[in-house]
Protein backbone atom coordinates (compact mmCIF):
# COMPACT_ATOMS: atom_id res chain seq x y z
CA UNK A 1 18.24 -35.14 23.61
CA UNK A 2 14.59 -36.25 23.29
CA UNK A 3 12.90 -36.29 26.25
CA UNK A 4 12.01 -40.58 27.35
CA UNK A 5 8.25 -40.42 28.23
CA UNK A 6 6.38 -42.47 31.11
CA UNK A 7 3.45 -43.36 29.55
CA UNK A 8 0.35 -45.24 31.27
CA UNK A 9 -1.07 -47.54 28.86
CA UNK A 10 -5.18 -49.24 28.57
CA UNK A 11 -6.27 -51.53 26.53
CA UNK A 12 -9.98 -51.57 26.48
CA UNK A 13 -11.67 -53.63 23.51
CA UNK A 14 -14.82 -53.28 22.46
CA UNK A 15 -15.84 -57.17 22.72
CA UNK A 16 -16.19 -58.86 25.89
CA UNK A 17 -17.95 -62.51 26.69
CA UNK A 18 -18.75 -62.15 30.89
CA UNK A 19 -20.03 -58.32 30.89
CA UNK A 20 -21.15 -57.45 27.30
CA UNK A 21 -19.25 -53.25 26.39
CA UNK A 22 -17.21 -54.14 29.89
CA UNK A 23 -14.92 -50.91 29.28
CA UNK A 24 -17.98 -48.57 29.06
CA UNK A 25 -19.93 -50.30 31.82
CA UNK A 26 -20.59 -47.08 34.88
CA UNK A 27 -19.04 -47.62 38.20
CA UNK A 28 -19.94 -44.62 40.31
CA UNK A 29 -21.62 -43.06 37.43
CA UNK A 30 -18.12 -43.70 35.35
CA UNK A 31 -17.40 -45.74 32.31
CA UNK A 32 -14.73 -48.08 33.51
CA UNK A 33 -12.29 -46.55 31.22
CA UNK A 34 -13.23 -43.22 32.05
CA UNK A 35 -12.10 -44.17 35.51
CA UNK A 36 -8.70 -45.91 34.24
CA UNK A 37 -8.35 -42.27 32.07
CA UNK A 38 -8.86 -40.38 35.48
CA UNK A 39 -6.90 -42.50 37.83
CA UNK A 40 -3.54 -42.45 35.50
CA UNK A 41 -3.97 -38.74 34.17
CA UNK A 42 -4.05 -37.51 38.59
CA UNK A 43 -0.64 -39.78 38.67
CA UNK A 44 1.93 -36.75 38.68
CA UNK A 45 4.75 -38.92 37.63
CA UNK A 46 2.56 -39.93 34.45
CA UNK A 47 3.54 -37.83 31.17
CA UNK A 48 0.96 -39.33 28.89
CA UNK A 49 -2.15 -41.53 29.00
CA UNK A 50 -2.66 -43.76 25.83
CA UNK A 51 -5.56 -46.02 25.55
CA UNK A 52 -5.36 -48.46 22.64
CA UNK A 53 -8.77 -50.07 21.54
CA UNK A 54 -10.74 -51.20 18.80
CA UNK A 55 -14.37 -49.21 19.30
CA UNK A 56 -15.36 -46.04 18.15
CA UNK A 57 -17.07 -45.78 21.09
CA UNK A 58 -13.96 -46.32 23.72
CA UNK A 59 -12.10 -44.30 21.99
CA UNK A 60 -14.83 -41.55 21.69
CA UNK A 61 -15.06 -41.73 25.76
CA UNK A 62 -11.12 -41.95 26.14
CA UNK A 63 -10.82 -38.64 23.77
CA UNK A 64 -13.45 -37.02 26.09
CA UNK A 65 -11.30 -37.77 29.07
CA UNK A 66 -8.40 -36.23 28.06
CA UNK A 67 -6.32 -40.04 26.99
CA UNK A 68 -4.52 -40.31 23.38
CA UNK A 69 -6.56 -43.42 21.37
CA UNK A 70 -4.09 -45.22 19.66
CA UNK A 71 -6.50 -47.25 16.85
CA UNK A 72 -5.87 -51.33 17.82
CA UNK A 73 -5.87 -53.59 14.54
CA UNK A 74 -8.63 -56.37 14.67
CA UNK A 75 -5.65 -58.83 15.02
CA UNK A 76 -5.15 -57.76 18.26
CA UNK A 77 -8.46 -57.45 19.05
CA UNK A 78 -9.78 -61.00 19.77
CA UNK A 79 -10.39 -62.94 22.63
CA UNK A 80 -7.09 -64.71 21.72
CA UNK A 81 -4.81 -61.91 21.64
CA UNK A 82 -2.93 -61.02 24.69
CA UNK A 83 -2.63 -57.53 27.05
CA UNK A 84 1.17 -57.79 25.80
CA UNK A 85 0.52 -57.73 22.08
CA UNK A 86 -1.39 -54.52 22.64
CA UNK A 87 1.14 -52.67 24.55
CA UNK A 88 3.39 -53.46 22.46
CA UNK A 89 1.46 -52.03 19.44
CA UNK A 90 0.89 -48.69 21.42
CA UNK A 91 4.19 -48.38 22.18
CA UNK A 92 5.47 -49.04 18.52
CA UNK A 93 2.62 -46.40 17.45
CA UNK A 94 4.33 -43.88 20.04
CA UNK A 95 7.50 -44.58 18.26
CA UNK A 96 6.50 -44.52 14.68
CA UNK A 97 5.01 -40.82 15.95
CA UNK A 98 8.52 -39.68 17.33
CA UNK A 99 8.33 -40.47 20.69
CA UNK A 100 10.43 -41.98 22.94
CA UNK A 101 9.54 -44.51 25.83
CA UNK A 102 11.23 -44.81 28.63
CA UNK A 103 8.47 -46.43 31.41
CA UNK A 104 5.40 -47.69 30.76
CA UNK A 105 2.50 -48.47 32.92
CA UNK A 106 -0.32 -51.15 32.29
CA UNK A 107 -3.13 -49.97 33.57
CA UNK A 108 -6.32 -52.52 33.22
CA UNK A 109 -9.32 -50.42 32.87
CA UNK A 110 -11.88 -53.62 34.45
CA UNK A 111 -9.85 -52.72 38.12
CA UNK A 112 -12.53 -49.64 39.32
CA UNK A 113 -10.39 -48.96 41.76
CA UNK A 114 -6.65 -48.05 41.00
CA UNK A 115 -5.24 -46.08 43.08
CA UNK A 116 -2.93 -42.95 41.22
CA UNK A 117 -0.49 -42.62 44.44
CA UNK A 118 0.34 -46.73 43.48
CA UNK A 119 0.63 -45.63 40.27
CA UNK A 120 3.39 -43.28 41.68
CA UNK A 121 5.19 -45.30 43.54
CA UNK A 122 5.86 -47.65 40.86
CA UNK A 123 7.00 -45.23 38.23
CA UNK A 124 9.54 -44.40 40.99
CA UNK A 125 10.31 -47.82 41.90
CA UNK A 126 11.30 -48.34 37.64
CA UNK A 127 13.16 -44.82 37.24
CA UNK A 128 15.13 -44.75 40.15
CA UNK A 129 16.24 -48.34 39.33
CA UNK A 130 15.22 -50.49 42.40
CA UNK A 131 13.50 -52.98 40.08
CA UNK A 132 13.18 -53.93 36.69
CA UNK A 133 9.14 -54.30 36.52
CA UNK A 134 6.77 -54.28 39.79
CA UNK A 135 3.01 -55.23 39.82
CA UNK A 136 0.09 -53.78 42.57
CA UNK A 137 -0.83 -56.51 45.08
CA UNK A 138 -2.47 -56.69 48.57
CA UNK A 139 -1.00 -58.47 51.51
CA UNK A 140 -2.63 -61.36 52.97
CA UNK A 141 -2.65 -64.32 55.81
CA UNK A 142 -5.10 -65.94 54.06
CA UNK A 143 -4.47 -69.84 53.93
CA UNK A 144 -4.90 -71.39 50.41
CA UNK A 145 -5.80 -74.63 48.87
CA UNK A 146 -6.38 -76.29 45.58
CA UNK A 147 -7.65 -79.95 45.07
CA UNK A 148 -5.33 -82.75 43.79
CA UNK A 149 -5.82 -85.05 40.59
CA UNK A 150 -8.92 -87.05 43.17
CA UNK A 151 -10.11 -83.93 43.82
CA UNK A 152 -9.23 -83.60 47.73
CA UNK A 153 -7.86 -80.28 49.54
CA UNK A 154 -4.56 -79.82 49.68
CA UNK A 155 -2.91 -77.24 51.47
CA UNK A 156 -0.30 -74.66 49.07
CA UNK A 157 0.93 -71.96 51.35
CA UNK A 158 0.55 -73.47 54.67
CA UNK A 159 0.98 -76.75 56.34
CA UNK A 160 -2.59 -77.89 57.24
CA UNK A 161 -1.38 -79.82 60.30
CA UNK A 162 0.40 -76.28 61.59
CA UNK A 163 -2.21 -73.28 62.32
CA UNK A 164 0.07 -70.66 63.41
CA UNK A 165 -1.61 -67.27 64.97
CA UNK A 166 -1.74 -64.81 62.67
CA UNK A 167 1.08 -62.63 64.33
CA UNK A 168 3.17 -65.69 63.64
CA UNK A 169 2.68 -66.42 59.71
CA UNK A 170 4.75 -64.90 57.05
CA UNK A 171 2.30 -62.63 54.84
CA UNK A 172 1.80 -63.36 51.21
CA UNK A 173 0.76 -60.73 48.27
CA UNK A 174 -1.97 -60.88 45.77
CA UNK A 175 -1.71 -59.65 42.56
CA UNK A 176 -4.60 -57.52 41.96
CA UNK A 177 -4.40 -56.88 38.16
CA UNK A 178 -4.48 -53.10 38.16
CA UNK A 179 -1.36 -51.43 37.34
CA UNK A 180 1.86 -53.08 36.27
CA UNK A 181 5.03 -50.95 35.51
CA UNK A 182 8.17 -51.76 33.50
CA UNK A 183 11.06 -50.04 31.36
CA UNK A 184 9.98 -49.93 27.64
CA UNK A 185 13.19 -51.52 26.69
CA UNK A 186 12.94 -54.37 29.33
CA UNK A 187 9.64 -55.05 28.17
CA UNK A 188 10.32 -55.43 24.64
CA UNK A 189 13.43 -57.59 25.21
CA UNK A 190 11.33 -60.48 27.84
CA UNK A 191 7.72 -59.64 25.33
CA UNK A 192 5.98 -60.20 28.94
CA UNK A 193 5.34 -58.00 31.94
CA UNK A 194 7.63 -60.16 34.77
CA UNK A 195 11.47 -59.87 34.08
CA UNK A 196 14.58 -58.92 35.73
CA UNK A 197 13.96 -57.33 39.36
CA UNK A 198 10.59 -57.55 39.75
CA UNK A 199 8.94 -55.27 42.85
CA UNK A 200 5.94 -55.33 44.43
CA UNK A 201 3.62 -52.12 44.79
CA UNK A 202 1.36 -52.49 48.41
CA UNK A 203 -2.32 -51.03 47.51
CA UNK A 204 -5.41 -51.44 49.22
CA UNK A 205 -7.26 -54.87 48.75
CA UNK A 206 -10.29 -53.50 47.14
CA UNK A 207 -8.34 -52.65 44.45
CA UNK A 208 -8.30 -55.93 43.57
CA UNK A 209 -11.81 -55.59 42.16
CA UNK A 210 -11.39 -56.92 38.61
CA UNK A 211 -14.87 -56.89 36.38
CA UNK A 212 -15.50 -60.11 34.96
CA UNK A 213 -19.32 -60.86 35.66
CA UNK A 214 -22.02 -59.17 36.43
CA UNK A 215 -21.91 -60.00 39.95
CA UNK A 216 -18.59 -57.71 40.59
CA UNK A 217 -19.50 -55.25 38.56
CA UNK A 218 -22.83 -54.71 41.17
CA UNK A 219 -20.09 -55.33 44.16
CA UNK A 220 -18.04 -52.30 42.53
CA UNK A 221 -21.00 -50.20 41.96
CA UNK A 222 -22.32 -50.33 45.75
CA UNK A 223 -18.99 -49.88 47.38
CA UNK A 224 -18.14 -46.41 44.64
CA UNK A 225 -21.70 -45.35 45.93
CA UNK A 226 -20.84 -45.80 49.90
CA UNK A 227 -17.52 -44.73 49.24
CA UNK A 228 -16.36 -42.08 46.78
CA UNK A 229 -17.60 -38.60 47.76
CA UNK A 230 -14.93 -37.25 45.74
CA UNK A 231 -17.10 -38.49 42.85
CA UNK A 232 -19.77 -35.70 43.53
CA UNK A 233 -17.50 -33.20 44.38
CA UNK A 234 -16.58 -33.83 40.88
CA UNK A 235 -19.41 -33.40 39.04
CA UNK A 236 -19.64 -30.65 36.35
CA UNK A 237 -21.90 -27.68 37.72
CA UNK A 238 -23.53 -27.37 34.27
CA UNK A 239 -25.01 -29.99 32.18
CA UNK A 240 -24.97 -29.61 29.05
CA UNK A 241 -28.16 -32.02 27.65
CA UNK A 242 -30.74 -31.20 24.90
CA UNK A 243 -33.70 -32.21 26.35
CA UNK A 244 -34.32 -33.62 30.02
CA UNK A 245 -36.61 -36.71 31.17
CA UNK A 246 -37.61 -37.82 34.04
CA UNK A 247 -39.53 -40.41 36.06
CA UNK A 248 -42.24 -39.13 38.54
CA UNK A 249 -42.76 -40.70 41.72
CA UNK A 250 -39.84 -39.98 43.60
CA UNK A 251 -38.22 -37.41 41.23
CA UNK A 252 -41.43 -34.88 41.01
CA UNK A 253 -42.63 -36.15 44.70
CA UNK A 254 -40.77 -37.02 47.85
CA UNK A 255 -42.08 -40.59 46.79
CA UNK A 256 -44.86 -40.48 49.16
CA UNK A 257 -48.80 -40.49 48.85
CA UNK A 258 -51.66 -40.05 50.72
CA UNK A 259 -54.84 -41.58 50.55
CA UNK A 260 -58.84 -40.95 51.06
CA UNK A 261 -61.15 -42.66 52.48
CA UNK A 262 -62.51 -43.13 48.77
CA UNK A 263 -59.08 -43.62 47.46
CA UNK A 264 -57.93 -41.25 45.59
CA UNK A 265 -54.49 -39.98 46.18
CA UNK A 266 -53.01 -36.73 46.80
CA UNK A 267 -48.64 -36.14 46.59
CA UNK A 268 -46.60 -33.06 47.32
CA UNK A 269 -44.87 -31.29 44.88
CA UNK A 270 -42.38 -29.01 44.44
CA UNK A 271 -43.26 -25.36 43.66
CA UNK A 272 -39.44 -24.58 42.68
CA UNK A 273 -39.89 -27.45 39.84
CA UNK A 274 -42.50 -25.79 38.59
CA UNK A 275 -40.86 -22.44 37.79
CA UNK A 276 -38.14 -24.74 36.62
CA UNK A 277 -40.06 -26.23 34.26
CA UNK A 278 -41.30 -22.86 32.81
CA UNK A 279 -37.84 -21.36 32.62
CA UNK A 280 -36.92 -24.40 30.85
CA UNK A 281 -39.98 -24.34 28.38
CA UNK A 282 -39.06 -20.84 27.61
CA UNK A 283 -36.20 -21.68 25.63
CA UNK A 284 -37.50 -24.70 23.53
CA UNK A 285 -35.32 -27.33 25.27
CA UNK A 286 -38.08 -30.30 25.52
CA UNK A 287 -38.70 -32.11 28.33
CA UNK A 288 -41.02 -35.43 29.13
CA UNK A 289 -42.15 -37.23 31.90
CA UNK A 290 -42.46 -41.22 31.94
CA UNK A 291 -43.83 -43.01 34.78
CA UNK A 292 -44.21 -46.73 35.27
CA UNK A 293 -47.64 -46.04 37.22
CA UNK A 294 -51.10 -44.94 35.44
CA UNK A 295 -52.26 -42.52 38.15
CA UNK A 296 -54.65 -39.55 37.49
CA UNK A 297 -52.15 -37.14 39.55
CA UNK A 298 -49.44 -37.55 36.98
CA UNK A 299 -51.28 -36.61 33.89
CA UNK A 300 -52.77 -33.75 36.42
CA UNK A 301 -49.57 -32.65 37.10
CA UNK A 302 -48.12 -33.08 33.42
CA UNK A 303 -51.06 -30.79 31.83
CA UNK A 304 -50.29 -27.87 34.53
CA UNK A 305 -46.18 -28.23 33.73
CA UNK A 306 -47.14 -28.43 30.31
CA UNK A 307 -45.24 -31.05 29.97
CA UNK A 308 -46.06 -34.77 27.76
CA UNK A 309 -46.36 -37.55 29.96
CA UNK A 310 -46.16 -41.83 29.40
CA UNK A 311 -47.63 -43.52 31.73
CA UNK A 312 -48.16 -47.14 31.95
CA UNK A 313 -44.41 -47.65 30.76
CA UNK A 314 -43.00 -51.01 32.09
CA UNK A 315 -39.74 -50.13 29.31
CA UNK A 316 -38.86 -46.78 29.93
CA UNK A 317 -35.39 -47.38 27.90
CA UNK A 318 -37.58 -48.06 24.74
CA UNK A 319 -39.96 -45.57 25.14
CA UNK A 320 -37.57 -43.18 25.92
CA UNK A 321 -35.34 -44.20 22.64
CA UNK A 322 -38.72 -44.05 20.62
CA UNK A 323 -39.52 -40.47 21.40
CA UNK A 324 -35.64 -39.52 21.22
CA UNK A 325 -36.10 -40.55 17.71
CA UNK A 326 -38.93 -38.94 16.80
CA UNK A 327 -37.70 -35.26 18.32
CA UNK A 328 -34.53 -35.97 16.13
CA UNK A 329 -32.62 -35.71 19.88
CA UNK A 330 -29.30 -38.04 20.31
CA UNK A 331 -29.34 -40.31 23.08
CA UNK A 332 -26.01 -38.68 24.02
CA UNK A 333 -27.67 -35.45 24.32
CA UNK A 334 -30.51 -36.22 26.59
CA UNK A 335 -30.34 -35.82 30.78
CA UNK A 336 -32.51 -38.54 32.29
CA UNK A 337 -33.57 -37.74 36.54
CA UNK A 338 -34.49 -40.47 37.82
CA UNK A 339 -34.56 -42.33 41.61
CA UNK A 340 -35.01 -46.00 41.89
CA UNK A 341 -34.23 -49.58 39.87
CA UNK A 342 -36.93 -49.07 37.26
CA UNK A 343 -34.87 -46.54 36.32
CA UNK A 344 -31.48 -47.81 35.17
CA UNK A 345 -32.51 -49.25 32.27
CA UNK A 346 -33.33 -45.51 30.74
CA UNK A 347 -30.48 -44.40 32.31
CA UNK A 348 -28.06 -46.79 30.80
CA UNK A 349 -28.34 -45.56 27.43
CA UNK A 350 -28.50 -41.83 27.91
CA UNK A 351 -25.38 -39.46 27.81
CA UNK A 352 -26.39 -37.64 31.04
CA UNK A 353 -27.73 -40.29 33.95
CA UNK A 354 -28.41 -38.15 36.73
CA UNK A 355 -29.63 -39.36 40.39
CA UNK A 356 -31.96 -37.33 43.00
CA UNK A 357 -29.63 -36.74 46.45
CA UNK A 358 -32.22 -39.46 48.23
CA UNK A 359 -32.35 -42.01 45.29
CA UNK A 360 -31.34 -45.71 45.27
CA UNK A 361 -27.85 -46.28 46.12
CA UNK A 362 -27.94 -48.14 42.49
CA UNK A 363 -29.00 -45.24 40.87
CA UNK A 364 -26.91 -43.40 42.67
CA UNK A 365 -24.11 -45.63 41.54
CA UNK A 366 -25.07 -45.35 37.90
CA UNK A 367 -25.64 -41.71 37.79
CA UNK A 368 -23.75 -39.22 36.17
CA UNK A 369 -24.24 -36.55 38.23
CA UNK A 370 -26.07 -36.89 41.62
CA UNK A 371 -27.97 -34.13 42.87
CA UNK A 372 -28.10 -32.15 45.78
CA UNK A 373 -31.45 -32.04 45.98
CA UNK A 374 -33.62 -34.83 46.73
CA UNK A 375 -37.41 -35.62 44.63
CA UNK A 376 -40.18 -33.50 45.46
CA UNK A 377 -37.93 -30.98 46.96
CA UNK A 378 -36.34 -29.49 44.24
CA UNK A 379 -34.22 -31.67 42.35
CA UNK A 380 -35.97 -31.15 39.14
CA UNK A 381 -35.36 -27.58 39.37
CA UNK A 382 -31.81 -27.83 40.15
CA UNK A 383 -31.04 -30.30 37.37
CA UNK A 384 -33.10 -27.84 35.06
CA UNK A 385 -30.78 -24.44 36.22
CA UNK A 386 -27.82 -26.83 35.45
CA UNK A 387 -28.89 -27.69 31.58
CA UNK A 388 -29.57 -23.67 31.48
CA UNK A 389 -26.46 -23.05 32.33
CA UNK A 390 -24.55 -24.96 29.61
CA UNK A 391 -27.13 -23.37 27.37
CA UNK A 392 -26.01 -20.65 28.38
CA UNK A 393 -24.31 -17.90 25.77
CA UNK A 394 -20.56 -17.46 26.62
């Protein structure tokens, strides 16, 4: 008898309107679906993690985090098409292949936060037959309104003349959009995600983050930077880029200066980086420096790394693609170090965005890989002993 799988399926387009490539956006220095890949594979009642999109480039980063792509026709692709119509395809897909589904998860790849114990509990809830389907929500007193056809409040959940203590109201549960779970069969018999016994799955509220603008996807970005150690502990010990660059001030220097009476400025540097930066040279990997200041100390202290420096770069994302293009080097390939907001545009659109320890907690948000070290003390020599060590022969 064939096995009946659970399977946790995300659909993650390439096209979005509100927050252009949504599903490969970084939250805590993680593409969005990387993050949906992570938080159903750590589910133990998961069997297998399908994501079902339409870009080469999703489904690249899916592969890479251990999901099964299941290729999305461009009629299911649009804005039009609904969440449904692509689990449905996946599933058929899985069936076509010779598998059989028994539960099936919807995991939504825009919620940052999803918590894999939820995702637990309401596998269990669907295989040991309490309910039918069940959906993640967050309890809440809150008191809600909408405006009439004139356009004045009016009070849904509460009566507006009655304002019971809290201890006294009956709470009410928000759907937060990140996980739904439901028997395959079920499912294909209602063609919607509500039917039969439906159950409700208690997570915490911040999980009902959902990216739509901008604006949340900076909200989701600050709180993974205040509050997901676990992301560093993470982190791969070696890095394995083709060439390294990195900003100055603040990633070669503790980000301070001093000044003369005549002006001229003096910074400290790290020794460390230095032998760093020779090891490194030693074995042809390039490296290059781009600052957004023109400053005499930088080119000073480019010449004695041997090392090319830009200076005067206001776009450090185009320079950096120029140069990537001229050393024949994939953006993909390339480790960027860098420590504050001038920074995120070059780190955007390289494979490796790494942070200094005392960077930005933006940067810190959209790295990679945040070091241990912080600039001027190190850092650049620790991210260099990391790239050696993927280099390294095995």
């Amino acid at each position: 008898m064939t096995h009946a799988l659970t399977v946790a399926i995300i659909p993650a387009r390439g096209g979005s309107k509100g927050v252009p490539r949504k599903n490969l956006r970084l939250v805590g220095g993680v593409p969005l679906v990387e993050r949906a890949v992570r938080a159903a594979a750590a589910a133990s009642r998961i069997d297998l993690v399908v994501v079902t999109t339409d870009d080469a480039e999703i489904s690249a980063a899916s592969t890479a985090a251990g999901a099964m792509v299941v290729q999305r026709p461009a009629g299911l692709a649009g804005d039009e098409a609904s969440s449904e119509s692509a689990l449905l395809h996946a599933i058929d897909a899985l069936e076509a292949d010779g598998e059989t589904v028994g539960t099936v998860v919807f995991v939504q790849a825009t919620s940052p936060f999803i918590p894999s114990a939820g995702i637990d509990e309401a596998v269990s809830h669907i295989r040991e037959d309490r309910y039918d389907s069940v959906f993640s929500a967050f309890e809440t007193y809150g008191f809600l309104w909408r405006r009439d056809e004139h356009g004045h409040a009016e009070a849904i959940n509460h009566d507006a003349e009655h304002r019971p203590r809290r201890q006294d109201r009956e709470p009410h549960y928000l759907e937060t959009g990140a996980f739904y779970a439901f028997t395959a069969a079920g499912f294909r018999a209602a063609g919607h995600r509500f039917f039969g016994r439906i159950g409700i799955v208690e997570v915490p509220e911040r999980t009902a983050i959902e990216i739509d603008d901008e604006q949340q996807l900076a909200v989701a970005s600050a709180i993974a930077a205040l509050d997901e150690p676990s992301v560093d502990a993470a982190q791969p010990e070696s890095i394995p880029a083709k060439a390294i660059v990195t900003d100055f001030d603040g990633v070669h220097t503790d980000d301070t200066a001093f000044v003369d009476s005549e002006g001229r400025e003096f910074v400290r540097v790290s020794r460390a980086d230095g032998m760093g930066v020779s090891r490194l040279r030693r074995t042809g990997i390039p490296m290059l420096i781009i600052s957004t200041e023109t400053n005499s100390v930088v080119g000073a202290r480019g010449r004695k790394l041997r090392v090319p420096v830009l200076q005067a770069i206001d776009d450090k994302a185009a320079a950096l693609s120029e140069w990537a293009g001229e050393q024949g080097i994939a953006l993909d390939d390339i480790a960027y170090l860098g420590n504050d907001v001038n920074d995120l545009g070059a780190m955007a659109i390289v494979g490796w965005p790494i942070a200094v320890a005392d960077a930005r907690p933006e940067v810190r948000a959209a790295a990679r890989v945040v070091l241990s070290h912080g600039g001027g003390d190190g850092a650049v020599r620790e991210l260099i002993e990391r790239v050696l060590l993927a280099d390294r022969p095995r």
